[in-house]
N, C-alpha and C. Protein backbone atom coordinates (compact mmCIF):
# COMPACT_ATOMS: atom_id res chain seq x y z
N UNK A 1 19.30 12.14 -9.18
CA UNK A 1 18.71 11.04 -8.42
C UNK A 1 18.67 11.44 -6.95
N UNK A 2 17.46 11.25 -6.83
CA UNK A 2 17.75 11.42 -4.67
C UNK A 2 17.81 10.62 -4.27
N UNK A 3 18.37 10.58 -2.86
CA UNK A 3 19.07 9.82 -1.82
C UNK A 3 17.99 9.57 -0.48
N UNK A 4 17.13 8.86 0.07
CA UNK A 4 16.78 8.40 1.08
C UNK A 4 17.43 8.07 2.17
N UNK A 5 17.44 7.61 3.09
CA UNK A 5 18.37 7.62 4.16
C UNK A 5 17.17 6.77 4.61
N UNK A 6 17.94 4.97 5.14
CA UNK A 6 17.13 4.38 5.94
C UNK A 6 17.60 3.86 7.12
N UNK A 7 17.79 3.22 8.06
CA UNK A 7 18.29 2.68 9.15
C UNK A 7 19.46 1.54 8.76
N UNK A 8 19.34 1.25 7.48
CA UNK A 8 20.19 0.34 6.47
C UNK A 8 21.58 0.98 7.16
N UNK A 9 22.63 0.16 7.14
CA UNK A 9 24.01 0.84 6.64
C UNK A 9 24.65 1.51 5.27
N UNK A 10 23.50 1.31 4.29
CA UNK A 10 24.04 2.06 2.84
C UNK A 10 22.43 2.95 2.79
N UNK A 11 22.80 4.14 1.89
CA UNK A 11 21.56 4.82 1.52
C UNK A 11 21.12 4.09 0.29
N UNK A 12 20.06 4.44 0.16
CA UNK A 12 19.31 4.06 -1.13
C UNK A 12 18.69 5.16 -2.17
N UNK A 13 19.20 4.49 -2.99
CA UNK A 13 19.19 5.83 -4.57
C UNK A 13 17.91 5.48 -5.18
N UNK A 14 17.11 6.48 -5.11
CA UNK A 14 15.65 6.37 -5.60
C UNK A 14 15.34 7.53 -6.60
N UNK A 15 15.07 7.16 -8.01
CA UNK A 15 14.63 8.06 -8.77
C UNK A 15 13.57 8.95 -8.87
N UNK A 16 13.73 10.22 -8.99
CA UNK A 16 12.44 10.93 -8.80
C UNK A 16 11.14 10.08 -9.27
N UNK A 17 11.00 9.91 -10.27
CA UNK A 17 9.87 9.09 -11.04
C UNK A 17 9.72 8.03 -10.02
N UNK A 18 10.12 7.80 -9.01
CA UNK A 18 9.67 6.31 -8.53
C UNK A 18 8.91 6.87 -7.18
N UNK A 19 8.98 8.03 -6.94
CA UNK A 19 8.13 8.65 -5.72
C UNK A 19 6.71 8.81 -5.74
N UNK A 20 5.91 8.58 -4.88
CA UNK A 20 4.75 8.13 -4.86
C UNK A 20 4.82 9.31 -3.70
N UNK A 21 3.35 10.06 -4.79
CA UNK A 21 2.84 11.60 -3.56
C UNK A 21 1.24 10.94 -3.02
N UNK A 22 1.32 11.15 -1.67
CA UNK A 22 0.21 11.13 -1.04
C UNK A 22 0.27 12.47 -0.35
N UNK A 23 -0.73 13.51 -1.03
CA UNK A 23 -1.22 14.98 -0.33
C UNK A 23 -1.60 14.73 0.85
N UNK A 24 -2.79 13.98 1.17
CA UNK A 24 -3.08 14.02 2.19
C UNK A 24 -2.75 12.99 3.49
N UNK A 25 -1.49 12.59 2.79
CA UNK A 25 -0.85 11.51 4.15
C UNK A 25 -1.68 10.36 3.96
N UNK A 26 -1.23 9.03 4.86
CA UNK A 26 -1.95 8.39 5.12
C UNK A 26 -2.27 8.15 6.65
N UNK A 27 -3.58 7.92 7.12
CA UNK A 27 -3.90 7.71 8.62
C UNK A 27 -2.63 7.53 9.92
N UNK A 28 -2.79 8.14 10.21
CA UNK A 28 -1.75 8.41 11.43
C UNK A 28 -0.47 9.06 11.09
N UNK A 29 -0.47 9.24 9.32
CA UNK A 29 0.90 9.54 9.12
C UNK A 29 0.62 10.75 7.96
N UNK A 30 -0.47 11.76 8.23
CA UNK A 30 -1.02 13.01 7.40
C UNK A 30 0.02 13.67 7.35
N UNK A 31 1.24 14.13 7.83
CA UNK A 31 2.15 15.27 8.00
C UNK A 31 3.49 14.21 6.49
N UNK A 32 3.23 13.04 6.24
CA UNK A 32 4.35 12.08 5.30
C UNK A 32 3.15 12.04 4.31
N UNK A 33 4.21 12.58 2.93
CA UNK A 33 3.51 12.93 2.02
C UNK A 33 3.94 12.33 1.07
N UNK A 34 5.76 11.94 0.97
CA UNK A 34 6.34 10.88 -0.30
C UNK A 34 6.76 9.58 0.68
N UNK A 35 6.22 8.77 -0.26
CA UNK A 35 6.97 7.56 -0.84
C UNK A 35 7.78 6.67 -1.30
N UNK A 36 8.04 5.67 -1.11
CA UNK A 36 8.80 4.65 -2.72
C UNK A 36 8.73 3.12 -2.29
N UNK A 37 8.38 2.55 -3.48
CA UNK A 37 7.82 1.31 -2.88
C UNK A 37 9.45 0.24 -3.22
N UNK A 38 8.98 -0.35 -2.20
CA UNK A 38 10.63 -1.39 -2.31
C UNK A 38 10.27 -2.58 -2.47
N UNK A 39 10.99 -3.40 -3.42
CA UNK A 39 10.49 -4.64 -3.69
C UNK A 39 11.59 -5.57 -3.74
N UNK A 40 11.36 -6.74 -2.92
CA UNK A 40 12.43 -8.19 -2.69
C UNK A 40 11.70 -9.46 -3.26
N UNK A 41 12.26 -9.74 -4.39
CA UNK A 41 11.90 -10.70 -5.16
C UNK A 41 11.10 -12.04 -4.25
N UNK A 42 12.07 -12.35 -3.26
CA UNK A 42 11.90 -13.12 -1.95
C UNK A 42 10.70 -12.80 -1.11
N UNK A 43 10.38 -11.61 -1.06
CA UNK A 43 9.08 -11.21 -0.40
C UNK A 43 7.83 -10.92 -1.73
N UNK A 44 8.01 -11.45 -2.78
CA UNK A 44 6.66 -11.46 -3.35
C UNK A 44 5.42 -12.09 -2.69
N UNK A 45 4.28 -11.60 -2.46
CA UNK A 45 4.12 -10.40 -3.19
C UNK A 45 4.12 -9.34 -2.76
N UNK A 46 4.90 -9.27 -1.38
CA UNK A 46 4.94 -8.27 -0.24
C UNK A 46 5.85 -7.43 -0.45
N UNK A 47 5.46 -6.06 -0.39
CA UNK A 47 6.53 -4.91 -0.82
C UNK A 47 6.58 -3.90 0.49
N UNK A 48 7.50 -3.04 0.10
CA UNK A 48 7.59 -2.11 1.65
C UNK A 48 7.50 -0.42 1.01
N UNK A 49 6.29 -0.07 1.53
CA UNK A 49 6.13 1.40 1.20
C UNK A 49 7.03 2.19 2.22
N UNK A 50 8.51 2.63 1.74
CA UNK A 50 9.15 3.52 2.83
C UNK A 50 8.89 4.77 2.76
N UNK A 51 8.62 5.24 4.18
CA UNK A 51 8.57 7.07 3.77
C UNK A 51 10.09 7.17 3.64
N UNK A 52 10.15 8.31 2.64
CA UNK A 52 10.93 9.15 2.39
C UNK A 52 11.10 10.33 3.21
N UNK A 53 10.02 11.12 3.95
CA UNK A 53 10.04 11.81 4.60
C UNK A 53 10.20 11.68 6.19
N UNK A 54 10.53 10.76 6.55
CA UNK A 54 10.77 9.83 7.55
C UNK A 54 11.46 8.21 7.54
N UNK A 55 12.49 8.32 6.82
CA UNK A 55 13.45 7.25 6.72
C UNK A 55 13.37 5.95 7.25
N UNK A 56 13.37 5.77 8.72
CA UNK A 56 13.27 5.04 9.67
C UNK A 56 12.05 4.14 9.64
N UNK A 57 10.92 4.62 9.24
CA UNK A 57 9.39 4.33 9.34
C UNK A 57 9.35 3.63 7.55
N UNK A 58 8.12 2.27 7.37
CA UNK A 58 8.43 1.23 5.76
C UNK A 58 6.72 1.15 6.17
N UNK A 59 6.01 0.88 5.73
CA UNK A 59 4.65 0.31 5.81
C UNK A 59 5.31 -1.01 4.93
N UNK A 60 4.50 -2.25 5.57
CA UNK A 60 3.92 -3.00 4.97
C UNK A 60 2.93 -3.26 4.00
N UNK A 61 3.10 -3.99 2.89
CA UNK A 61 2.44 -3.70 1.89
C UNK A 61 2.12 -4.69 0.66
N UNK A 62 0.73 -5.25 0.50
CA UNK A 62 0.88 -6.60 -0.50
C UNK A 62 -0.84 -5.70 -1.40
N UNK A 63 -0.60 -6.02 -2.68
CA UNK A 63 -1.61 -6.22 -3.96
C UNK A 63 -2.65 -7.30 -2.98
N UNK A 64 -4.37 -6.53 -2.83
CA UNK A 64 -4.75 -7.12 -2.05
C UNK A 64 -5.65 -8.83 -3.43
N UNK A 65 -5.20 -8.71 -4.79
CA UNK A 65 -6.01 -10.11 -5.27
C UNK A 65 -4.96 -10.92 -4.84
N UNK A 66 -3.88 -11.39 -5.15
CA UNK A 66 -2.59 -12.07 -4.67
C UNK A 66 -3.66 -13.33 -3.45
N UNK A 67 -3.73 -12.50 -2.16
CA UNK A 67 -4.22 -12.98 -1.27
C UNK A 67 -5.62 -12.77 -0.92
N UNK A 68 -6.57 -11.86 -1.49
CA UNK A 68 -8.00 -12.30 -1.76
C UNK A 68 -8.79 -12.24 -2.78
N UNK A 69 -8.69 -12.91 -3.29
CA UNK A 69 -9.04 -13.14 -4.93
C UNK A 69 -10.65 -13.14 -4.71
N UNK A 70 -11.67 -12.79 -3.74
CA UNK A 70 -12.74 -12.39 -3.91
C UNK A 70 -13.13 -10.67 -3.60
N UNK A 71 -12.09 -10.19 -3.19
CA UNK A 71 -11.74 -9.12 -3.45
C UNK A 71 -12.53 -8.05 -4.12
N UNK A 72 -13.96 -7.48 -3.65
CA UNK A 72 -14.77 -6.63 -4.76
C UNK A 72 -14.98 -4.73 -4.55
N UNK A 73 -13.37 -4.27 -3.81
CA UNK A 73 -13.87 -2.85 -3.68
C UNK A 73 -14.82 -1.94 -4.60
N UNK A 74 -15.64 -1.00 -3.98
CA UNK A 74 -16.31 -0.29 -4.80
C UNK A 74 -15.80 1.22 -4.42
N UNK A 75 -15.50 1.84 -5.18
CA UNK A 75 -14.90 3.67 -4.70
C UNK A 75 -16.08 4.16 -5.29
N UNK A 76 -15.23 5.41 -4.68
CA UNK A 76 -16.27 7.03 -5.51
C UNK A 76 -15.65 7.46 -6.44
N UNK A 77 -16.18 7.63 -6.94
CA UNK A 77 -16.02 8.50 -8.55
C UNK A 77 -14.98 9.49 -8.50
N UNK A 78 -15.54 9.81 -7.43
CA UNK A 78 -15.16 11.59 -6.96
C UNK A 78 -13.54 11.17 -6.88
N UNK A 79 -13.27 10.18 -5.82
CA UNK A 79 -11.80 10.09 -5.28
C UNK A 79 -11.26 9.72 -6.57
N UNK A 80 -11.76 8.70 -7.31
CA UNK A 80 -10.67 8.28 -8.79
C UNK A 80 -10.66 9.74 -9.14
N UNK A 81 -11.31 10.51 -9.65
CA UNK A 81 -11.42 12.16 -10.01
C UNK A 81 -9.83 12.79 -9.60
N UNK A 82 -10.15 12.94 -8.02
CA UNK A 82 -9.24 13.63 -7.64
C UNK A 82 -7.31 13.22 -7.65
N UNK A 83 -7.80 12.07 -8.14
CA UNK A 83 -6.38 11.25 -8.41
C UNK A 83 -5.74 11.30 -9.76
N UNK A 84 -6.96 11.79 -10.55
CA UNK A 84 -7.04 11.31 -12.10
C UNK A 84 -6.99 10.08 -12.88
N UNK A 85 -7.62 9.44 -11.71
CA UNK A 85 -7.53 7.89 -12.59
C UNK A 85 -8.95 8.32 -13.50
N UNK A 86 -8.59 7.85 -14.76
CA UNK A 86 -9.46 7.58 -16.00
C UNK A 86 -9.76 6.45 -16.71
N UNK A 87 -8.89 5.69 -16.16
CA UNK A 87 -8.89 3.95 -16.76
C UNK A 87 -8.35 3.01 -16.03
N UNK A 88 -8.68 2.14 -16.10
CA UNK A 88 -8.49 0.85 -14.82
C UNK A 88 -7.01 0.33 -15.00
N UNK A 89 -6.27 0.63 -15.63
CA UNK A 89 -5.01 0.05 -15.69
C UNK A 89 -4.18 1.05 -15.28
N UNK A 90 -4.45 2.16 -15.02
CA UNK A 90 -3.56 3.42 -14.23
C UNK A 90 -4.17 3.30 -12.85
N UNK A 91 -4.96 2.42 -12.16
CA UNK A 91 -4.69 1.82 -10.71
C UNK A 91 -3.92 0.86 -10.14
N UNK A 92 -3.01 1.02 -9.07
CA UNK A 92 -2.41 0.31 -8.46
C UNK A 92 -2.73 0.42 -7.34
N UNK A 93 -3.33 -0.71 -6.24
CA UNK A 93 -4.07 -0.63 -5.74
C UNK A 93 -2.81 -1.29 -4.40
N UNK A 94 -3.00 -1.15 -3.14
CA UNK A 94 -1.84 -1.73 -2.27
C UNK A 94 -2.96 -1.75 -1.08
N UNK A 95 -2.79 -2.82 0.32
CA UNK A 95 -3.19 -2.80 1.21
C UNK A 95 -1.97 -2.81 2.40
N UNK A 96 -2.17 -2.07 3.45
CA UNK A 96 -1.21 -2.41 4.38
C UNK A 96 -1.69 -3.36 5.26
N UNK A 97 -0.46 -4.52 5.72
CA UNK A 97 -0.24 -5.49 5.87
C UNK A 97 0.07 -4.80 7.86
N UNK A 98 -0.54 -5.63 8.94
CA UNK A 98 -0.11 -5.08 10.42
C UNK A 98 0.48 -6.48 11.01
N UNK A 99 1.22 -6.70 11.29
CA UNK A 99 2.00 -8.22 12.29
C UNK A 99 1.36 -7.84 13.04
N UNK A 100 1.20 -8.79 14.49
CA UNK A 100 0.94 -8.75 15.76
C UNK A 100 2.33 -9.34 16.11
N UNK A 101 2.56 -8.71 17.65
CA UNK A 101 3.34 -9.47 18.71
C UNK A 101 3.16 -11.09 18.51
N UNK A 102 2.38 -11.81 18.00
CA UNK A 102 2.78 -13.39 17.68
C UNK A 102 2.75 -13.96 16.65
N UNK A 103 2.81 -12.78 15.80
CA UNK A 103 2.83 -13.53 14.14
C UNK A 103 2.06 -13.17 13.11
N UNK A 104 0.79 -13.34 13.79
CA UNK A 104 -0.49 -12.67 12.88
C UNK A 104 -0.58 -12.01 12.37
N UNK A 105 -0.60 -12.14 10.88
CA UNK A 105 -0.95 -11.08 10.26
C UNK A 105 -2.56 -10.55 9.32
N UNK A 106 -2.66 -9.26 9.39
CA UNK A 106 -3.77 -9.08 8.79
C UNK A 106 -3.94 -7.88 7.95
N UNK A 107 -4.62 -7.82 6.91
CA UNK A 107 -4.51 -6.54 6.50
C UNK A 107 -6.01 -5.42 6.03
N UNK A 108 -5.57 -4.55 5.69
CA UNK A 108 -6.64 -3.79 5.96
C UNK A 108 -7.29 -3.32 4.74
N UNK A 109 -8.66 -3.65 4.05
CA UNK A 109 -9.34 -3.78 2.85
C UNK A 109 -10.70 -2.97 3.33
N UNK A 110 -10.65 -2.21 4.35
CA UNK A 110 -11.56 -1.15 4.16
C UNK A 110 -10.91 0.44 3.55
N UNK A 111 -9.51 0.19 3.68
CA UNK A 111 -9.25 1.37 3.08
C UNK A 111 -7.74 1.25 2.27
N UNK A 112 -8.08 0.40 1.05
CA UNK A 112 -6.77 0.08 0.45
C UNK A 112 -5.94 1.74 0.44
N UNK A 113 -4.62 1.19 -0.16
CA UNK A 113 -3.86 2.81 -1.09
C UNK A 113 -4.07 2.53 -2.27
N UNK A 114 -4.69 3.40 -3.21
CA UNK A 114 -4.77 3.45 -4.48
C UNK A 114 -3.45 4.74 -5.12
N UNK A 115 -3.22 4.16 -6.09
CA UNK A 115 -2.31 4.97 -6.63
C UNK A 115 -2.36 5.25 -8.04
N UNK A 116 -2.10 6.44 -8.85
CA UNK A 116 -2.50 6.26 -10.62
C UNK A 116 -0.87 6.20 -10.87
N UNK A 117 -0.91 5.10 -11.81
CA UNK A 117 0.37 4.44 -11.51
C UNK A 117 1.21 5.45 -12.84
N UNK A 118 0.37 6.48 -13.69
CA UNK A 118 0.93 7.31 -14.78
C UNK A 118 1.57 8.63 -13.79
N UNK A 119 0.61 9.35 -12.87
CA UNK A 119 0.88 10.50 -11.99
C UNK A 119 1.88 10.52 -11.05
N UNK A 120 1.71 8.95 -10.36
CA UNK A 120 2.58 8.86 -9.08
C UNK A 120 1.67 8.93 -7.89
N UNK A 121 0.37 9.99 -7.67
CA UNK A 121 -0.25 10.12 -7.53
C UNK A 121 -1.22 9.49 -6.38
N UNK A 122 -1.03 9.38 -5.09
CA UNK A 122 -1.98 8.37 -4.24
C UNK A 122 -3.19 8.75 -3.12
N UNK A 123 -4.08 7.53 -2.39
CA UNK A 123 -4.57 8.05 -1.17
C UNK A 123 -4.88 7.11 -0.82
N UNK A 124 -5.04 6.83 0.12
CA UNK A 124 -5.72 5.75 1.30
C UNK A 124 -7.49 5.95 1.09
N UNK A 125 -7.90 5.22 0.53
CA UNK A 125 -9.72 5.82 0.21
C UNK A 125 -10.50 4.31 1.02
N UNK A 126 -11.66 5.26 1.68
CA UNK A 126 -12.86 4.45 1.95
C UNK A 126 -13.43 3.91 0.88
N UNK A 127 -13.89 2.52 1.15
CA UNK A 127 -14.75 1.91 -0.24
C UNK A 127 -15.95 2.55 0.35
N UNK A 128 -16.69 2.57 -0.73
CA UNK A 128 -18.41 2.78 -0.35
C UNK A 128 -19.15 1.44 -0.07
N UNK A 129 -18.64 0.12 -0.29
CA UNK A 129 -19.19 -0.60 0.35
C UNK A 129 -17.84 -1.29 1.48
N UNK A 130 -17.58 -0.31 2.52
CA UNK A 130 -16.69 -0.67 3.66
C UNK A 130 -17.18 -1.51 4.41
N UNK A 131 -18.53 -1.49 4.55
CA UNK A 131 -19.56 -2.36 5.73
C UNK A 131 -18.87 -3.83 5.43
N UNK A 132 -18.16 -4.19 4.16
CA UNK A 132 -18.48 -5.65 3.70
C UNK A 132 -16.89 -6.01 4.19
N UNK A 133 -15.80 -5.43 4.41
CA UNK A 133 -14.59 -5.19 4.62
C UNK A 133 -14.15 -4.84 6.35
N UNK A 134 -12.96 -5.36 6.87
CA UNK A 134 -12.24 -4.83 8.13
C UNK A 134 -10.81 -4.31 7.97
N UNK A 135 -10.65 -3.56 8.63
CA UNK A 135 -9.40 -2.94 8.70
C UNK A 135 -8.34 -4.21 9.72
N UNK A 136 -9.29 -5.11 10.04
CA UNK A 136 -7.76 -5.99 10.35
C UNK A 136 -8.62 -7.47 9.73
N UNK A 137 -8.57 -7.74 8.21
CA UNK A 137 -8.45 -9.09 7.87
C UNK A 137 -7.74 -9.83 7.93
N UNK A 138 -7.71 -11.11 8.37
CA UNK A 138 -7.09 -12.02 8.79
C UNK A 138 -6.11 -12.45 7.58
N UNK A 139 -4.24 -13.00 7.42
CA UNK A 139 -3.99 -12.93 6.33
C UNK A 139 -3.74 -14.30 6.67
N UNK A 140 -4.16 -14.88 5.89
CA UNK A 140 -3.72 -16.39 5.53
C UNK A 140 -2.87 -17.15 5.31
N UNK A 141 -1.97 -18.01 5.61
CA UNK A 141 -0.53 -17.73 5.34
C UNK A 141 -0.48 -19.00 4.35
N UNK A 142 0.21 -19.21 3.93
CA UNK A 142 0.32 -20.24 3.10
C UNK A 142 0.26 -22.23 3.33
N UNK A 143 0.34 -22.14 4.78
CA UNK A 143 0.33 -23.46 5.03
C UNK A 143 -1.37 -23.42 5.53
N UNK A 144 -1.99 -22.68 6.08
CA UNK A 144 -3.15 -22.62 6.24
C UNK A 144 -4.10 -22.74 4.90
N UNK A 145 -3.28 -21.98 3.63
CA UNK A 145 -4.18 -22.22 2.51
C UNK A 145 -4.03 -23.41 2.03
N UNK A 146 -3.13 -24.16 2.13
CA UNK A 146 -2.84 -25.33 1.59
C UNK A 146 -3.33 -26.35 2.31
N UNK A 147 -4.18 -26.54 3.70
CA UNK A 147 -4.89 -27.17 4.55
C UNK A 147 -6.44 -27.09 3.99
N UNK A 148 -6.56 -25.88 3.59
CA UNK A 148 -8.30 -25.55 3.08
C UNK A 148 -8.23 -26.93 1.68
């Protein structure tokens, strides 16, 4: 079993199998290549992608139907290819989640993380229809949805 090291006072024991490879990094963070996603029952449906290769550093992280259930990415072929996704149930699909200095949060659905959830396997991919999507959508919080 390996050992992570986070800013926590205890380390955290993470099984190989639970590491999530991104080859080519994700945006701003190309040189961090593993993963592991952390999950608090209390923060459903919000999970924390920690690097492993940088301890200190968690992305934010929520399943983008949860909170937009109109939700219609379209990919390339090519990228499922290079991932080896072959069937729609070996995607796990994650968006990162950005706070602002007053609360706001929003997240970013022009370029979810897709992951083949058999390989481990991930990348941060452009949709081909990005035009319809922002990298800072507004997240809705729950007393606001309950006002609509």
């Amino acid at each position: 079993m390996n050992l992570i090291e986070t800013e926590a006072p205890s380390r955290l024991a993470v099984k190989a199998d639970d590491v999530f490879s991104f080859p080519r990094g994700l945006l701003g963070f190309e040189n961090i290549k593993r993963y592991v996603l952390l999950k608090n029952e209390e923060e459903d449906p919000f999970m924390w992608l920690q690097m492993i290769d940088d301890p200190s550093l968690a992305f934010l992280v929520v399943p983008p139907y949860p909170v937009f259930s109109e939700y219609n990415p379209i990919f390339d072929p090519e990228d499922f290819a290079l991932l080896g996704i072959e069937r729609e149930e070996q995607v796990m699909m994650l968006t990162i989640v950005t706070v602002d200095g007053s609360g706001n949060a929003t997240v970013n659905l022009k370029g979810p993380l897709v992951i083949n959830r058999e390989t481990q396997l991930g990348a941060q991919l452009v949709l081909k229809n990005a035009s319809e999507y922002g990298v800072q959508e507004p997240l809705a919080t729950t007393d606001s949805r309950n006002n609509n």
